[in-house]
PDB file of N, CA and C in Angstrom:
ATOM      1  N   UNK A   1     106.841 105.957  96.595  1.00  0.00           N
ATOM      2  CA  UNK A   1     105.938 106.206  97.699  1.00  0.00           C
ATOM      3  C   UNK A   1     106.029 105.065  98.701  1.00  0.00           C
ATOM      4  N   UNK A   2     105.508 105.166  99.563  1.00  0.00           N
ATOM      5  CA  UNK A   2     105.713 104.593 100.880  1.00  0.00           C
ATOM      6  C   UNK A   2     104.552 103.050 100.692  1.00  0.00           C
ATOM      7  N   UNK A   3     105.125 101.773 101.256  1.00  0.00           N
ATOM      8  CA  UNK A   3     104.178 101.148 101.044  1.00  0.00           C
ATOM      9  C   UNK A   3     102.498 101.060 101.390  1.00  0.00           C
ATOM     10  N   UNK A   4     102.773 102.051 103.013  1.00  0.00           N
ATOM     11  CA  UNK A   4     101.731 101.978 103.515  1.00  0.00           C
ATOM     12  C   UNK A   4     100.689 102.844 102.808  1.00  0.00           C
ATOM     13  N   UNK A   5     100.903 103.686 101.899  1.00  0.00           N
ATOM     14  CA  UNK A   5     100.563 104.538 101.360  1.00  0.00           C
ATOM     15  C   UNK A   5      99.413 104.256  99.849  1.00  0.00           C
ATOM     16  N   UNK A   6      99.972 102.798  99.468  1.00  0.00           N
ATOM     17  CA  UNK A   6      99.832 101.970  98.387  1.00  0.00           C
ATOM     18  C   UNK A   6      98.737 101.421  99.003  1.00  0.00           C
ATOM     19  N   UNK A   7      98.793 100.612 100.371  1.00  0.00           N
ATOM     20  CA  UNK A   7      97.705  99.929 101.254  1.00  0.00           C
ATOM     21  C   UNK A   7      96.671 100.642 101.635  1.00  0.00           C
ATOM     22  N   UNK A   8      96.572 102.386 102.040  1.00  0.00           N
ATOM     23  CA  UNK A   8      95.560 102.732 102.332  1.00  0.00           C
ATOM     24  C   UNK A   8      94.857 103.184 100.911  1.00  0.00           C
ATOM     25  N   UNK A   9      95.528 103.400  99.759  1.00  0.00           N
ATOM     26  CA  UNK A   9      94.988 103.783  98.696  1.00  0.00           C
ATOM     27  C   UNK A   9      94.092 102.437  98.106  1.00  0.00           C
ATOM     28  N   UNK A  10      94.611 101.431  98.049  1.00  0.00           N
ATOM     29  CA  UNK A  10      94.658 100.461  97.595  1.00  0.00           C
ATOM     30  C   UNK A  10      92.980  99.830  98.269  1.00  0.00           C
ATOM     31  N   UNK A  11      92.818  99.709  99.622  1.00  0.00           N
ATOM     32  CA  UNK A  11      91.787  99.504 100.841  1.00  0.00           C
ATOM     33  C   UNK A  11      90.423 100.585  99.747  1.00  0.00           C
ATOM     34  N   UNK A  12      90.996 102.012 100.160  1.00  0.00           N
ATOM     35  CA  UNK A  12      90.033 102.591  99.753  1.00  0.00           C
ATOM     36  C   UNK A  12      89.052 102.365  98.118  1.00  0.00           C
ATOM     37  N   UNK A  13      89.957 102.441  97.323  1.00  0.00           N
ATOM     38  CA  UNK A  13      89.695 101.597  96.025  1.00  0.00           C
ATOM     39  C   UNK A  13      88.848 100.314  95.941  1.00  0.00           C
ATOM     40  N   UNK A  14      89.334  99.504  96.921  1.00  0.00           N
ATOM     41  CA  UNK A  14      88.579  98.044  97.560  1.00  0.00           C
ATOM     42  C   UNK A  14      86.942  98.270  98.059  1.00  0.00           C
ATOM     43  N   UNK A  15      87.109  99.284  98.910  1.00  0.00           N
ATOM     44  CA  UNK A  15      85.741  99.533  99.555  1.00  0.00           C
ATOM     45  C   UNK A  15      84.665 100.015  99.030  1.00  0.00           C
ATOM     46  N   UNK A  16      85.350 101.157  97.475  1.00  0.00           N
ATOM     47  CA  UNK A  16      84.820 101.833  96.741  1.00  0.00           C
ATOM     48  C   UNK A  16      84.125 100.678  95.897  1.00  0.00           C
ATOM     49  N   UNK A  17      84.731  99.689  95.512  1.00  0.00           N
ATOM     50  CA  UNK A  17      84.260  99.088  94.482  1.00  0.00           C
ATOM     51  C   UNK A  17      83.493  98.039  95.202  1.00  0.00           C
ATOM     52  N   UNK A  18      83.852  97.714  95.963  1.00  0.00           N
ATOM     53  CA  UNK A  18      82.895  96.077  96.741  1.00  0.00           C
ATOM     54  C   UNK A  18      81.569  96.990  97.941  1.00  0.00           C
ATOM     55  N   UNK A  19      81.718  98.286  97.646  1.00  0.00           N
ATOM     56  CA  UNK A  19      80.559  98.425  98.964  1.00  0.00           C
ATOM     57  C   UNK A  19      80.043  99.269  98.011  1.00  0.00           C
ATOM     58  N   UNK A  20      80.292 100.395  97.862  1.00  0.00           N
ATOM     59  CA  UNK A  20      79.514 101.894  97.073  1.00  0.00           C
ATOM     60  C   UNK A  20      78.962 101.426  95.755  1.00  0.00           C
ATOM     61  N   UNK A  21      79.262 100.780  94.879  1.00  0.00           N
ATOM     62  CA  UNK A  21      79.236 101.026  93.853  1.00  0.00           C
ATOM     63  C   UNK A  21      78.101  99.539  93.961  1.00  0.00           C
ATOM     64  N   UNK A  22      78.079  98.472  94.460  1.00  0.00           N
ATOM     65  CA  UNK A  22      77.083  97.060  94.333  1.00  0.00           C
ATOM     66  C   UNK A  22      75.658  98.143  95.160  1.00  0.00           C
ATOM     67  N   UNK A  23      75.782  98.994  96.145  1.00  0.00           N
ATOM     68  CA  UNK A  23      74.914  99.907  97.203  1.00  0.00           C
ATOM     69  C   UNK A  23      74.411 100.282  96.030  1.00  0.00           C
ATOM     70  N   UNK A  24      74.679 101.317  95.273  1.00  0.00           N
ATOM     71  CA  UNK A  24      74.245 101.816  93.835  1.00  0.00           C
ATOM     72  C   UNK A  24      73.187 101.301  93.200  1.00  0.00           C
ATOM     73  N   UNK A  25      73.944 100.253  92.463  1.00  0.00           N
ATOM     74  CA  UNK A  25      73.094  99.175  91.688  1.00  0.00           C
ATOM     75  C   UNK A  25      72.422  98.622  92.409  1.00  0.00           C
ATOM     76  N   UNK A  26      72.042  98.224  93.612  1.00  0.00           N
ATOM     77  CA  UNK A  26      71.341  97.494  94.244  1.00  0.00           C
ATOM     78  C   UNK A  26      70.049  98.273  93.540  1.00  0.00           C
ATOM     79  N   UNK A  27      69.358  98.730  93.295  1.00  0.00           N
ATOM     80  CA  UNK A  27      67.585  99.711  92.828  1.00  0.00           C
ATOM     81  C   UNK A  27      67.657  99.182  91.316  1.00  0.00           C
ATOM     82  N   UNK A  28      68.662  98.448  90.837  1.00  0.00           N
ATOM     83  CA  UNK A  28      68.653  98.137  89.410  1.00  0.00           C
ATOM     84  C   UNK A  28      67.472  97.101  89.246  1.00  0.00           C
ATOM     85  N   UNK A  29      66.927  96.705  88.086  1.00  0.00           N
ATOM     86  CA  UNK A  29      66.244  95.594  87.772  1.00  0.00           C
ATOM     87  C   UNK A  29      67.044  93.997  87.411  1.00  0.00           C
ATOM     88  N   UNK A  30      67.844  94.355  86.479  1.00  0.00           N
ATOM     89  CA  UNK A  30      68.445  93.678  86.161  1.00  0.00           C
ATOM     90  C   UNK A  30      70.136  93.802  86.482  1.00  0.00           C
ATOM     91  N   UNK A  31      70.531  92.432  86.833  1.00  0.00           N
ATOM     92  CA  UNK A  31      71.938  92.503  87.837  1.00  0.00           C
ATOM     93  C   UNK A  31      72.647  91.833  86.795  1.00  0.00           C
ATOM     94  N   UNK A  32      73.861  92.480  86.547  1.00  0.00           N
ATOM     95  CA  UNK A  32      74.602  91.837  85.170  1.00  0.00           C
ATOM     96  C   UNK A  32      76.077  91.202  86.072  1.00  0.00           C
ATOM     97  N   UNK A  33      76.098  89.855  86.128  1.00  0.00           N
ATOM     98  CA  UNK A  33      77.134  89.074  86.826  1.00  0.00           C
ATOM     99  C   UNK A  33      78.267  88.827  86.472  1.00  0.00           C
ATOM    100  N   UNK A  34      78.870  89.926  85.417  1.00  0.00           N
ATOM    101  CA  UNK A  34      79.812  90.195  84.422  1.00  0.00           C
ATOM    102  C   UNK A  34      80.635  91.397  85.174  1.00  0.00           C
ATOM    103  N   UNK A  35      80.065  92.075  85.472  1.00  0.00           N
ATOM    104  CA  UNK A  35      80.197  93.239  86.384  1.00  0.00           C
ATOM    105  C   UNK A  35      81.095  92.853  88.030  1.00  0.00           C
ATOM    106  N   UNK A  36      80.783  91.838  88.762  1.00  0.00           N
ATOM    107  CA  UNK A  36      81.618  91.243  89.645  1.00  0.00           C
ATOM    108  C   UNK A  36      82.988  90.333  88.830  1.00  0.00           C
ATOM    109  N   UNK A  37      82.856  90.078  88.027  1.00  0.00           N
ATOM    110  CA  UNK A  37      83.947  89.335  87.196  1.00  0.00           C
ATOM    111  C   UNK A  37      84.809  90.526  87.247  1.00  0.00           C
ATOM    112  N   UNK A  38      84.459  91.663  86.505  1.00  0.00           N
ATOM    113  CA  UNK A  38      85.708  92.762  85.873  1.00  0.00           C
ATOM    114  C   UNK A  38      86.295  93.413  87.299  1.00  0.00           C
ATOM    115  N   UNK A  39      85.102  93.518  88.519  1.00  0.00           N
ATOM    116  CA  UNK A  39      85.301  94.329  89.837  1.00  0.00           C
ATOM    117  C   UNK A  39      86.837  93.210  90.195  1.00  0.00           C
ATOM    118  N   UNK A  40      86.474  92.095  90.120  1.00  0.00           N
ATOM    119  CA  UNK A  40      87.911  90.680  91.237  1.00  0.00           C
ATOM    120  C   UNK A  40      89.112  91.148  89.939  1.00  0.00           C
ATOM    121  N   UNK A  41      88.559  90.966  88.366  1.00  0.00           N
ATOM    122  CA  UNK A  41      90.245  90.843  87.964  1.00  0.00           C
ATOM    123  C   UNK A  41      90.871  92.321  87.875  1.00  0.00           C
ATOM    124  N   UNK A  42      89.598  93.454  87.849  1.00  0.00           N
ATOM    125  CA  UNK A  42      90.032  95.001  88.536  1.00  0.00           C
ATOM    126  C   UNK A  42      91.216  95.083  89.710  1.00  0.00           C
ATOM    127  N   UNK A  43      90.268  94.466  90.845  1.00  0.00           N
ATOM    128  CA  UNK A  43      91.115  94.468  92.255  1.00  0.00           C
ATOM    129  C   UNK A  43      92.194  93.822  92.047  1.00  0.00           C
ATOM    130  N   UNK A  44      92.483  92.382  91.483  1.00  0.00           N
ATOM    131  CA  UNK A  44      93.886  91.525  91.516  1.00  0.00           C
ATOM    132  C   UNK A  44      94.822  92.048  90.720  1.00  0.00           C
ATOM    133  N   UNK A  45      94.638  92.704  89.464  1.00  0.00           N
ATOM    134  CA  UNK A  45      95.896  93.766  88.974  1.00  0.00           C
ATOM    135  C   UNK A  45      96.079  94.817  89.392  1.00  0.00           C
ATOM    136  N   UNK A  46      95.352  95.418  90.068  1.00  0.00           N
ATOM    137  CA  UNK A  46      95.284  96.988  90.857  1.00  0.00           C
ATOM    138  C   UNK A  46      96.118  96.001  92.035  1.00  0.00           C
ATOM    139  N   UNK A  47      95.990  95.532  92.620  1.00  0.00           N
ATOM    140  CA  UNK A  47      96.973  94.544  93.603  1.00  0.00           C
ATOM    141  C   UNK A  47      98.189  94.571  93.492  1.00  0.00           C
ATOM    142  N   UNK A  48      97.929  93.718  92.093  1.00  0.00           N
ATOM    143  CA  UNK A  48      99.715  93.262  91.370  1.00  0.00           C
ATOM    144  C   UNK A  48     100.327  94.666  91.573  1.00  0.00           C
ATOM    145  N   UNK A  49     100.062  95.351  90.633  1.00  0.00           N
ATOM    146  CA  UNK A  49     100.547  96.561  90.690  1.00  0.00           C
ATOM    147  C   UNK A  49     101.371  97.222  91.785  1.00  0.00           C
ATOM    148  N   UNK A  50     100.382  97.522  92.253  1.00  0.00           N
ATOM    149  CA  UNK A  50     100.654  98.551  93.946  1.00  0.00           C
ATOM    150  C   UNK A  50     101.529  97.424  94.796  1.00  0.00           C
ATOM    151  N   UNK A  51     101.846  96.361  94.548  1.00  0.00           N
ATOM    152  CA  UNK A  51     102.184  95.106  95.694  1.00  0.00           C
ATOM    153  C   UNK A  51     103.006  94.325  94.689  1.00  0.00           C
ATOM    154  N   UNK A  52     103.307  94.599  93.835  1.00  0.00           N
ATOM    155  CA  UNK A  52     104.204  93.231  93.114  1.00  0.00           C
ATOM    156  C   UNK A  52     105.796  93.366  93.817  1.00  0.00           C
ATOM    157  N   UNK A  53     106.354  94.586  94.240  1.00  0.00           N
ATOM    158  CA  UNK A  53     107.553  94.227  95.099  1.00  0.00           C
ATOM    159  C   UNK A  53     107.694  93.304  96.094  1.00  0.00           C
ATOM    160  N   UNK A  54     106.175  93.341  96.796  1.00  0.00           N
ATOM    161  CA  UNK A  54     106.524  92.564  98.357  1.00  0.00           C
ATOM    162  C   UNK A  54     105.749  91.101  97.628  1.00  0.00           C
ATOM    163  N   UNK A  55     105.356  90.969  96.844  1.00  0.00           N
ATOM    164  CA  UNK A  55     104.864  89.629  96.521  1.00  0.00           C
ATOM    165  C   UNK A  55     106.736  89.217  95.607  1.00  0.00           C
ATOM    166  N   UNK A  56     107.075  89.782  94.782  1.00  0.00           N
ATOM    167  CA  UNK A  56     108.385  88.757  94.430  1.00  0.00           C
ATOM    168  C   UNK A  56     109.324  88.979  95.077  1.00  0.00           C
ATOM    169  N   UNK A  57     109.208  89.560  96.230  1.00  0.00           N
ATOM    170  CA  UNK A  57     110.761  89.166  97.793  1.00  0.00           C
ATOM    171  C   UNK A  57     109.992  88.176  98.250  1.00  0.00           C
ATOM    172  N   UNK A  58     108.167  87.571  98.468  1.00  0.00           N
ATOM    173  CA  UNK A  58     107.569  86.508  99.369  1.00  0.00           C
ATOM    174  C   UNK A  58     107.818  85.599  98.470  1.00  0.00           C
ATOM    175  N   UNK A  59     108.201  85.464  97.303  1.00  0.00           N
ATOM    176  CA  UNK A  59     108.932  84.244  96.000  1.00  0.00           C
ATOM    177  C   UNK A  59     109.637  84.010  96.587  1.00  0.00           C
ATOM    178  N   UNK A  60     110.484  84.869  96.653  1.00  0.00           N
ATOM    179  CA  UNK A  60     112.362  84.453  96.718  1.00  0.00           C
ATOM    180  C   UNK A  60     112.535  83.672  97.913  1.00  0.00           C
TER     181      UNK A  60
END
């Protein structure tokens, strides 16, 4: 698939998890700060993933 394709999927996934889903929980009582931990190392392998071509040609 096309890279740009990876980027808009990738964005949307991003927005889903850092806007909709904290919007959600916001009415919660209790805020479990474990939950932003799994959301960053979620996003940085969902990253790797979709992006590890253009990150090891920015190595080389």
């Amino acid at each position: 698939m096309n890279i740009q394709i990876y980027k808009i999927i990738y964005i949307a996934i991003y927005l889903f998890i850092k806007k909709f889903i904290p919007a959600v929980g916001a009415s919660w009582d209790i805020f479990d700060s474990n939950i932003v931990l799994f959301q960053n190392l979620f996003l940085a392998v969902l990253g790797f993933l979709f992006f590890k071509q253009d990150l090891l040609k920015g190595l080389k």
